[in-house]
PDB file of N, CA and C in Angstrom:
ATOM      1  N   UNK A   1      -8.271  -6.764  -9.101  1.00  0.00           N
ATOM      2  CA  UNK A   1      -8.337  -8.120  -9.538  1.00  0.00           C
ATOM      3  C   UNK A   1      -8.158  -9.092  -8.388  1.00  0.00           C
ATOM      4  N   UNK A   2      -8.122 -10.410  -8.737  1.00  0.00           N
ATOM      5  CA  UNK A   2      -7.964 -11.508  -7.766  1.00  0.00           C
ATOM      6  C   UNK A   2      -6.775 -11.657  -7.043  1.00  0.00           C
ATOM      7  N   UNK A   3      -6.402 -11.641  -5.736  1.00  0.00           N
ATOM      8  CA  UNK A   3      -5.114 -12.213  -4.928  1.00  0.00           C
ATOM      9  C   UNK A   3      -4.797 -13.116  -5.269  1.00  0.00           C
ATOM     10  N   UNK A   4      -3.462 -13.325  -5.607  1.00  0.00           N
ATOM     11  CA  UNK A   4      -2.919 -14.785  -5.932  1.00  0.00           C
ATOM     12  C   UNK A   4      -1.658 -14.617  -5.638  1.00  0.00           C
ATOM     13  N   UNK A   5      -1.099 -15.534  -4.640  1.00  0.00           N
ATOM     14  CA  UNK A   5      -0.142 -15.889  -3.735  1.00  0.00           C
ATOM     15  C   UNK A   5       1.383 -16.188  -4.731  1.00  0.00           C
ATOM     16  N   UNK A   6       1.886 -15.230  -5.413  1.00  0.00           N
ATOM     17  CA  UNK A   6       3.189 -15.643  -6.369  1.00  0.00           C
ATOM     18  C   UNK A   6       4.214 -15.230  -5.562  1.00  0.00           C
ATOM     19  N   UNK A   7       4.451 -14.318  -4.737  1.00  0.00           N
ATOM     20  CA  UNK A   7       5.566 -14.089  -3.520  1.00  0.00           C
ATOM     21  C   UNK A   7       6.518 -15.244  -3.252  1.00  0.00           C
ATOM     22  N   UNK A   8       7.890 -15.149  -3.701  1.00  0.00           N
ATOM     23  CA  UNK A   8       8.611 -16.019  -3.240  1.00  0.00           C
ATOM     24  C   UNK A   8       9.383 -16.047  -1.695  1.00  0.00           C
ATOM     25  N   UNK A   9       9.062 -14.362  -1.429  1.00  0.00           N
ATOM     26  CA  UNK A   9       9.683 -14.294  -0.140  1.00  0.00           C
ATOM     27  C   UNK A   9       8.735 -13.568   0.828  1.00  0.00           C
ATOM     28  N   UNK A  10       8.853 -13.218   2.076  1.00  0.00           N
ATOM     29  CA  UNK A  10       7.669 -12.793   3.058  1.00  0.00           C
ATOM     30  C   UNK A  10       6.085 -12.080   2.394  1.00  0.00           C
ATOM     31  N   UNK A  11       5.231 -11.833   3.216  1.00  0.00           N
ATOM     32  CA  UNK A  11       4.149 -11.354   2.588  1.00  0.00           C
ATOM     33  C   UNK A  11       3.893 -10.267   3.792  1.00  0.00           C
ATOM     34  N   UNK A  12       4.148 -10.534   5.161  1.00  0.00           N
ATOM     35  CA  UNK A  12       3.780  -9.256   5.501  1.00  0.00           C
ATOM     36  C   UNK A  12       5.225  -9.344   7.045  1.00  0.00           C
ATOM     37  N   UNK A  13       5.956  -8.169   6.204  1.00  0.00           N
ATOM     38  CA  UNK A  13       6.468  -7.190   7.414  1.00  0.00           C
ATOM     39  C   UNK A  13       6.361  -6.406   8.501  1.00  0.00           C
ATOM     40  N   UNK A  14       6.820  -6.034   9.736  1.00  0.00           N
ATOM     41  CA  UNK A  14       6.540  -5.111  10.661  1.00  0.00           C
ATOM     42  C   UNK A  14       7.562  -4.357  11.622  1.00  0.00           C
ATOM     43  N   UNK A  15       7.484  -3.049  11.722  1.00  0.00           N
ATOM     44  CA  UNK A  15       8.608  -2.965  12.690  1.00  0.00           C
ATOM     45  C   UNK A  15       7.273  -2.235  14.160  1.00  0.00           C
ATOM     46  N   UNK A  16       6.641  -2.895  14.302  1.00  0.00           N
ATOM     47  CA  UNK A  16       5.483  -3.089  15.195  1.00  0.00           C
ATOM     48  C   UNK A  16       5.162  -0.935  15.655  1.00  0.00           C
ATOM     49  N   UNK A  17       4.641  -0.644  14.362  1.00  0.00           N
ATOM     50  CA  UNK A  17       3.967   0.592  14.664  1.00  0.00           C
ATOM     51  C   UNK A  17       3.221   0.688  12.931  1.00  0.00           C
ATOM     52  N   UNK A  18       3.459  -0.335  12.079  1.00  0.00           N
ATOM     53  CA  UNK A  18       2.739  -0.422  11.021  1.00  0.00           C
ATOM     54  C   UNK A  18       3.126  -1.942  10.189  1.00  0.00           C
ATOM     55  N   UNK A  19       2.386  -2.580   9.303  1.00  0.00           N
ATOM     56  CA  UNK A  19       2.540  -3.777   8.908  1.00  0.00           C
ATOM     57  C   UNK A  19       2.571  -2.855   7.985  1.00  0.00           C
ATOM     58  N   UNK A  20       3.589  -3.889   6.859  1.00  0.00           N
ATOM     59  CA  UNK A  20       3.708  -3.720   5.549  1.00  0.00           C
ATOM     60  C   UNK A  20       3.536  -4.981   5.164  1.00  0.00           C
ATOM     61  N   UNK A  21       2.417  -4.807   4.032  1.00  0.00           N
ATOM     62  CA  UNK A  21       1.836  -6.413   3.300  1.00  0.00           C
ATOM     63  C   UNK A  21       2.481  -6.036   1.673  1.00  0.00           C
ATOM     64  N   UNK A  22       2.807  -7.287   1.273  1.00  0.00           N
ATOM     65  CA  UNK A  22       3.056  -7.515  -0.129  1.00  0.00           C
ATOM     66  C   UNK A  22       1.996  -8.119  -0.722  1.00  0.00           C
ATOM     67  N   UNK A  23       1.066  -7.182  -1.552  1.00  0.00           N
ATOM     68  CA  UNK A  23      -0.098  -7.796  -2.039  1.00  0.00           C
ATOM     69  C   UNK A  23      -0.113  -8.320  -3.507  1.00  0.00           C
ATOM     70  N   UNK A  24      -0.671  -9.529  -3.853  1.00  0.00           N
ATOM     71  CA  UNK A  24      -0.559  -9.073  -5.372  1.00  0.00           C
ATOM     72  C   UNK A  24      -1.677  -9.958  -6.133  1.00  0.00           C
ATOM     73  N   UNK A  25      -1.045 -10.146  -7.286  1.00  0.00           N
ATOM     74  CA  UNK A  25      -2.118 -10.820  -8.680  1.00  0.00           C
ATOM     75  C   UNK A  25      -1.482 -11.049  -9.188  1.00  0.00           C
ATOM     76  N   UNK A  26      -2.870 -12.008 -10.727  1.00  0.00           N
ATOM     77  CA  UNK A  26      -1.988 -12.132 -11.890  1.00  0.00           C
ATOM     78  C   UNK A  26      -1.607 -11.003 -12.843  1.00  0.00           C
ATOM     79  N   UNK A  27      -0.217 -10.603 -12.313  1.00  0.00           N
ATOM     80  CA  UNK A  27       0.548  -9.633 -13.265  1.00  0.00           C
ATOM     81  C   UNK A  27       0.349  -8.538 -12.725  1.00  0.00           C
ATOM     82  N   UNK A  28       0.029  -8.326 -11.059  1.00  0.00           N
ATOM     83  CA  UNK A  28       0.512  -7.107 -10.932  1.00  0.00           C
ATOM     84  C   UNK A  28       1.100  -7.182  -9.264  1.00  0.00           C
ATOM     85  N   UNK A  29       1.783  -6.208  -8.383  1.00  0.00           N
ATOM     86  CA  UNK A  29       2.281  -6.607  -7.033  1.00  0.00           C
ATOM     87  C   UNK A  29       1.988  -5.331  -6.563  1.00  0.00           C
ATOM     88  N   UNK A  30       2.059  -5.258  -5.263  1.00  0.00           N
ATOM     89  CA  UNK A  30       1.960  -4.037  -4.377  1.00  0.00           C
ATOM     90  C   UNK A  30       2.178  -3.990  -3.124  1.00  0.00           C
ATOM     91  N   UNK A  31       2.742  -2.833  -2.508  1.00  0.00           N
ATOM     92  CA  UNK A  31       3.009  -3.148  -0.882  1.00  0.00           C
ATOM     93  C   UNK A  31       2.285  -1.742  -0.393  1.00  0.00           C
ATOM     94  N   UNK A  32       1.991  -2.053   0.718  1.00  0.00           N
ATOM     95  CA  UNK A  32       0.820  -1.301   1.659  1.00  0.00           C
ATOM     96  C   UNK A  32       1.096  -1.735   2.406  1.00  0.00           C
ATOM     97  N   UNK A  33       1.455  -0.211   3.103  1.00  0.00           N
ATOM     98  CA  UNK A  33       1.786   0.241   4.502  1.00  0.00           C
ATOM     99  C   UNK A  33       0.183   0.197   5.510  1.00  0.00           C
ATOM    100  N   UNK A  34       0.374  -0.382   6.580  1.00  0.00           N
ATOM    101  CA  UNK A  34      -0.796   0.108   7.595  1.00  0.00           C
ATOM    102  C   UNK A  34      -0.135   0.531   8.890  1.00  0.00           C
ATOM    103  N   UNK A  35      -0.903   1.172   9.429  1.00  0.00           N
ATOM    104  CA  UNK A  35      -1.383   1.856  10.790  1.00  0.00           C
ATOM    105  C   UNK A  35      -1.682   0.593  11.648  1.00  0.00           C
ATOM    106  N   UNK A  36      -0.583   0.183  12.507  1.00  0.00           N
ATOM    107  CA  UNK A  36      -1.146  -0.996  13.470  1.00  0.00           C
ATOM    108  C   UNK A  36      -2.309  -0.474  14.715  1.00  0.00           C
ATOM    109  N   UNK A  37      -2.314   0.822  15.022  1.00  0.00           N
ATOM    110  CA  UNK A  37      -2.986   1.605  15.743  1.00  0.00           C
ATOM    111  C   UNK A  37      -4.506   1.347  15.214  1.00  0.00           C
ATOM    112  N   UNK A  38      -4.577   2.069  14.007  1.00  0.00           N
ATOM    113  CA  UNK A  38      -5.983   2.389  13.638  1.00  0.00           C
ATOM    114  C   UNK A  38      -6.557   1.322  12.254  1.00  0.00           C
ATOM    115  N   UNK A  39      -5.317   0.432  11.812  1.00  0.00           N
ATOM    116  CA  UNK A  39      -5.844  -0.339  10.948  1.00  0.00           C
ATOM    117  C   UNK A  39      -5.979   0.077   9.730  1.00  0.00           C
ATOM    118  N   UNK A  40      -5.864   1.552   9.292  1.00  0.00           N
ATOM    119  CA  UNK A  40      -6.432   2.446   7.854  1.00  0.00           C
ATOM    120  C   UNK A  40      -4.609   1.801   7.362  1.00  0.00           C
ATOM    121  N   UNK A  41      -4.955   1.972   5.620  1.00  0.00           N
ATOM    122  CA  UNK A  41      -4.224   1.756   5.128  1.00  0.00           C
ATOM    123  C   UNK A  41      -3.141   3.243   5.147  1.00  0.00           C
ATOM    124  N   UNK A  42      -1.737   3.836   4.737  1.00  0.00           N
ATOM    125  CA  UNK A  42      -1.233   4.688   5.120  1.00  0.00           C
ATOM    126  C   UNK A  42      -0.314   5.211   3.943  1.00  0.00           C
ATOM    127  N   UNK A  43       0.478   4.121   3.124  1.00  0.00           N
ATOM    128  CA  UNK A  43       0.651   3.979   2.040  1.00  0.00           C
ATOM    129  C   UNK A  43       0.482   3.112   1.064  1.00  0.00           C
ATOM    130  N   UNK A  44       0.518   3.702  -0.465  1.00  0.00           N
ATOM    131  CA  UNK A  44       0.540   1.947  -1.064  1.00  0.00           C
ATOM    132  C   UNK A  44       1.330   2.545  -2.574  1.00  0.00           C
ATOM    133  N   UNK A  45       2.484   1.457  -2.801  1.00  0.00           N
ATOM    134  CA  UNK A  45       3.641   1.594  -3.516  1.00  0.00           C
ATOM    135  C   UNK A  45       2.652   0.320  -4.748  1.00  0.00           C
ATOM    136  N   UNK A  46       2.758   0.671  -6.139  1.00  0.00           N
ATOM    137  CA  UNK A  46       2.435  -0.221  -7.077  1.00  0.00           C
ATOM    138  C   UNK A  46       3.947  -0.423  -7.573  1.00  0.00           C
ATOM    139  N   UNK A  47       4.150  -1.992  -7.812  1.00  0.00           N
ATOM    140  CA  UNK A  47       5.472  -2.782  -7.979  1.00  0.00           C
ATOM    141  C   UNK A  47       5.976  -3.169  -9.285  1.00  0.00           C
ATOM    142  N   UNK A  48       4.685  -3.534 -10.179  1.00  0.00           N
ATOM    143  CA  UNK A  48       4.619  -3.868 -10.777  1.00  0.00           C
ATOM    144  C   UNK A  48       4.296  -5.106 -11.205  1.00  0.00           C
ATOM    145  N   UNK A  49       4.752  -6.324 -12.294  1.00  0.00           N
ATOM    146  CA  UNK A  49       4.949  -6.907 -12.797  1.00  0.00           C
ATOM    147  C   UNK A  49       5.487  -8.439 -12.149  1.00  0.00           C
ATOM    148  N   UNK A  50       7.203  -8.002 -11.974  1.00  0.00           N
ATOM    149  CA  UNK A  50       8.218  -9.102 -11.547  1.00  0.00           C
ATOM    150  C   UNK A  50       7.560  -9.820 -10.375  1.00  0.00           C
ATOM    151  N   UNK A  51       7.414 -11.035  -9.790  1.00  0.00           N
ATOM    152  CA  UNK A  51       7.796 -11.411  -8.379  1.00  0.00           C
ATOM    153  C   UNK A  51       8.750 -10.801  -7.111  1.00  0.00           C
ATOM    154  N   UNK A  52       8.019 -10.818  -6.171  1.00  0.00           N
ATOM    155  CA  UNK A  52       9.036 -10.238  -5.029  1.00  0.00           C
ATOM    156  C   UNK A  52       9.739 -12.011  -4.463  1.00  0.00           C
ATOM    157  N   UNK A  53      11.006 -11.399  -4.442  1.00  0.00           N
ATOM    158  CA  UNK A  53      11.887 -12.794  -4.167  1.00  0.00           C
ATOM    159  C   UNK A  53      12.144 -12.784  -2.897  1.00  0.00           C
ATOM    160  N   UNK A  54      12.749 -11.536  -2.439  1.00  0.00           N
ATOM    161  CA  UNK A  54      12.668 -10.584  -0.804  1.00  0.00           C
ATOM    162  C   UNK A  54      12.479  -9.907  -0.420  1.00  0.00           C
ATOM    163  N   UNK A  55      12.223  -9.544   0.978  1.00  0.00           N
ATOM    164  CA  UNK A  55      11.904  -8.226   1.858  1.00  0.00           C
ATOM    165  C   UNK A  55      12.082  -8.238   2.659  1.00  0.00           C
ATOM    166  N   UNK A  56      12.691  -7.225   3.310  1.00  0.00           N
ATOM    167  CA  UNK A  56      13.060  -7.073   4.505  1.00  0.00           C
ATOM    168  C   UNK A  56      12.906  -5.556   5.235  1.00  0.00           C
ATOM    169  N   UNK A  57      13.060  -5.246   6.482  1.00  0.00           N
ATOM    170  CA  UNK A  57      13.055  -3.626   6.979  1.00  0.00           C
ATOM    171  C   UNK A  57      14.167  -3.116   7.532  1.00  0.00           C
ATOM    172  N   UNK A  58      14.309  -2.410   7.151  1.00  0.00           N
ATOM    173  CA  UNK A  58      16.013  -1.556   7.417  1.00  0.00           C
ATOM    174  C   UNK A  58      16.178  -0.268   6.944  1.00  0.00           C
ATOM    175  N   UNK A  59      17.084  -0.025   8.114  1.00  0.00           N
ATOM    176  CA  UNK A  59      17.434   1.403   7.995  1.00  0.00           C
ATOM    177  C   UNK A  59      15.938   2.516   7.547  1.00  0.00           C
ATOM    178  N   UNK A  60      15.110   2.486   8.161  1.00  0.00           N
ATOM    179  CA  UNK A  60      14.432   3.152   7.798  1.00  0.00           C
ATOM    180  C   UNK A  60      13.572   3.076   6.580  1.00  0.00           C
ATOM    181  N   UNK A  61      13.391   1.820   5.453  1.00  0.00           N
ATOM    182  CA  UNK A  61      12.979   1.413   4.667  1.00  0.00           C
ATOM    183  C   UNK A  61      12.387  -0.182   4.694  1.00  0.00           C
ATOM    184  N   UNK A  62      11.658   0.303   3.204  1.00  0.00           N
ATOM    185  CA  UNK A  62      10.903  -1.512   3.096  1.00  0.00           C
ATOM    186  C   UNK A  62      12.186  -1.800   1.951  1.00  0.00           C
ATOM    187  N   UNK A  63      12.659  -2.785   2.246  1.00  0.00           N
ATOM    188  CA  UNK A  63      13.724  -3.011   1.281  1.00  0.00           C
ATOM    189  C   UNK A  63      12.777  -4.802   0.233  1.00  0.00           C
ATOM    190  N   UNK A  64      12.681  -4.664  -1.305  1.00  0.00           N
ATOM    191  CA  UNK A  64      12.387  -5.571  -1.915  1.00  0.00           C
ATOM    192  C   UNK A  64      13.372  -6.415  -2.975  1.00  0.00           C
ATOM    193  N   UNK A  65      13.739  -7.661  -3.288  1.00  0.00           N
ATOM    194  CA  UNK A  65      13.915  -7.909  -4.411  1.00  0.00           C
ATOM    195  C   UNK A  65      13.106  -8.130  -5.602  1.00  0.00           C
ATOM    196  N   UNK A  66      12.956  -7.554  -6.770  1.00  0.00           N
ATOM    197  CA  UNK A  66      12.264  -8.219  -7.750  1.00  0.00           C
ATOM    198  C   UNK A  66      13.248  -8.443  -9.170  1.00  0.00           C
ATOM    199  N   UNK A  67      13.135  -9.777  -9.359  1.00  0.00           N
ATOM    200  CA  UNK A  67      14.160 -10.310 -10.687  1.00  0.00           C
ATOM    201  C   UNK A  67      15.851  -9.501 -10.606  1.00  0.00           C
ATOM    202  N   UNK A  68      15.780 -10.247  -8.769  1.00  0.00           N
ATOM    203  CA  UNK A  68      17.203  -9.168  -8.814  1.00  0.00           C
ATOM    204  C   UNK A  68      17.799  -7.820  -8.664  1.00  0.00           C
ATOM    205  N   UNK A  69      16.678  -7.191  -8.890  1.00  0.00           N
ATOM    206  CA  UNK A  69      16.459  -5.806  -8.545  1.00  0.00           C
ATOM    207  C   UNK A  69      15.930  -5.479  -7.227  1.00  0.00           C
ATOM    208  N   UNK A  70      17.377  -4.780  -6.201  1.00  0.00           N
ATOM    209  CA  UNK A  70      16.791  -3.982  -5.006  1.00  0.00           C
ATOM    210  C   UNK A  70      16.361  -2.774  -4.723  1.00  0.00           C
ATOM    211  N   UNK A  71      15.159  -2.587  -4.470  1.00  0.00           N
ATOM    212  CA  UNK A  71      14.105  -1.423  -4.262  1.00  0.00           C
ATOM    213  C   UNK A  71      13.928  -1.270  -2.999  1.00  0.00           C
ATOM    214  N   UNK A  72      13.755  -0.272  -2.569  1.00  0.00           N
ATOM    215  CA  UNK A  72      13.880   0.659  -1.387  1.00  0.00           C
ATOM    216  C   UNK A  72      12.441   1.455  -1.231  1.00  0.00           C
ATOM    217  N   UNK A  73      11.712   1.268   0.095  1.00  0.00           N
ATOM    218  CA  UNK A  73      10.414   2.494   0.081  1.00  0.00           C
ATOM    219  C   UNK A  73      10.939   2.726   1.728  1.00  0.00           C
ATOM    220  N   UNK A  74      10.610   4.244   1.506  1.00  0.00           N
ATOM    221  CA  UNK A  74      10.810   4.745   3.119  1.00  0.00           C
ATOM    222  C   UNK A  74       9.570   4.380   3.769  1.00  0.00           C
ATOM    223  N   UNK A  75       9.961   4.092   4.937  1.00  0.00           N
ATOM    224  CA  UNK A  75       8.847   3.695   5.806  1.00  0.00           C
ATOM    225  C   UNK A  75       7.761   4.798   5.956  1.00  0.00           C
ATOM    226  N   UNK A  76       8.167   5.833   6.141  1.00  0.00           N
ATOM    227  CA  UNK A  76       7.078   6.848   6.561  1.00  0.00           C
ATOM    228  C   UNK A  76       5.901   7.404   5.750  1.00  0.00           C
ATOM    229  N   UNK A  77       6.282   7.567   4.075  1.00  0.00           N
ATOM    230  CA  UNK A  77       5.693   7.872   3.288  1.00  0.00           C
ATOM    231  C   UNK A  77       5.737   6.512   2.024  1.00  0.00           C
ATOM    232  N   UNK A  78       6.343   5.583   1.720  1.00  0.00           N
ATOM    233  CA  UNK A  78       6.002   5.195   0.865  1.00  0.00           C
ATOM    234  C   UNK A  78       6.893   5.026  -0.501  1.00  0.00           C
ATOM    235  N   UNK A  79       7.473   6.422  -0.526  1.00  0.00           N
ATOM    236  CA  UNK A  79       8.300   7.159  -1.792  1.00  0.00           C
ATOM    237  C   UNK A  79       9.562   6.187  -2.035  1.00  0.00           C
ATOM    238  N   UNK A  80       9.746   5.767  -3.230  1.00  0.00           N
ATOM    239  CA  UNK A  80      11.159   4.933  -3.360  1.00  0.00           C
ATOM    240  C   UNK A  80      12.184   5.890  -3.801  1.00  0.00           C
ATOM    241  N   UNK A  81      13.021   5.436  -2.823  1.00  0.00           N
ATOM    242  CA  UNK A  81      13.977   5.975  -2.636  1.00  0.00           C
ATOM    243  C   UNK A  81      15.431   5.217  -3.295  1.00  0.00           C
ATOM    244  N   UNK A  82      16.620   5.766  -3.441  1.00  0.00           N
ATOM    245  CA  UNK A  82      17.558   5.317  -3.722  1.00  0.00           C
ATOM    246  C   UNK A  82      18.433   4.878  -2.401  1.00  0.00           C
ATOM    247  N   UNK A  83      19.504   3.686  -2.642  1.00  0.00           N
ATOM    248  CA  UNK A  83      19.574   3.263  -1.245  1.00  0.00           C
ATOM    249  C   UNK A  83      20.493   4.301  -0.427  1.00  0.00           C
ATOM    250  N   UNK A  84      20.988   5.355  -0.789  1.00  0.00           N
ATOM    251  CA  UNK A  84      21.749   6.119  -0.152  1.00  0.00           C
ATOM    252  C   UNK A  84      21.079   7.328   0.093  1.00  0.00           C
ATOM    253  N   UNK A  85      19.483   7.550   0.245  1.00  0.00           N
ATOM    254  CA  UNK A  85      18.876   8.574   0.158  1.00  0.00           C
ATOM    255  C   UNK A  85      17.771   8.078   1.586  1.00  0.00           C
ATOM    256  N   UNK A  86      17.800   7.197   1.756  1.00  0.00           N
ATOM    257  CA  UNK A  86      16.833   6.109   2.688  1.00  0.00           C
ATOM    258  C   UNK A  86      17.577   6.470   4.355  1.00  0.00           C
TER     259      UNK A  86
END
C-alpha cells in the first residue's frame, strides 16, 4: 500500500554497516534492515498497527516504542527478542 509518514519518532537508524528504516501506512508499520554495502534489503520485521513513538540502537538491537510498548529486534537477523535475550 501507500507510504504515509505517521512515525512520531526517527524513520531511519544506523550503526553505519546497515540502515534500519521504519516504513509504514495506513494501518500498517515495518522496519527493514539494509546492507549499507550492497543496498539489498537483509531483514524486514512487520509491526503492525500502533505508531512508532521511538527508536533507537542498542546493545545489539533495534529497540521501538509502540503505544508504550518496548520491542526489541536483533540487529543481525531481525528476530524479536526479549530485552534480556538481546
Amino acid at each position: 500500500g501507500k507510504v504515509i509518514k505517521q512515525t512520531r519518532g526517527p524513520v531511519t537508524l544506523t550503526d553505519h554497516e546497515r540502515s534500519y528504516e521504519l516504513v509504514e501506512g495506513e494501518g500498517w508499520h515495518q522496519l527493514v534492515a539494509f546492507d549499507l554495502t550492497t543496498g539489498l534489503a537483509v531483514w524486514l520485521a512487520d509491526l503492525g498497527t500502533p505508531p512508532i513513538d521511538e527508536a533507537t540502537l542498542a546493545d545489539g538491537g533495534v529497540w521501538i516504542v509502540q503505544n508504550g510498548v518496548r520491542r526489541g529486534f536483533a540487529v543481525r537477523d531481525g528476530r524479536e527478542r526479549s530485552p534480556k535475550s538481546l
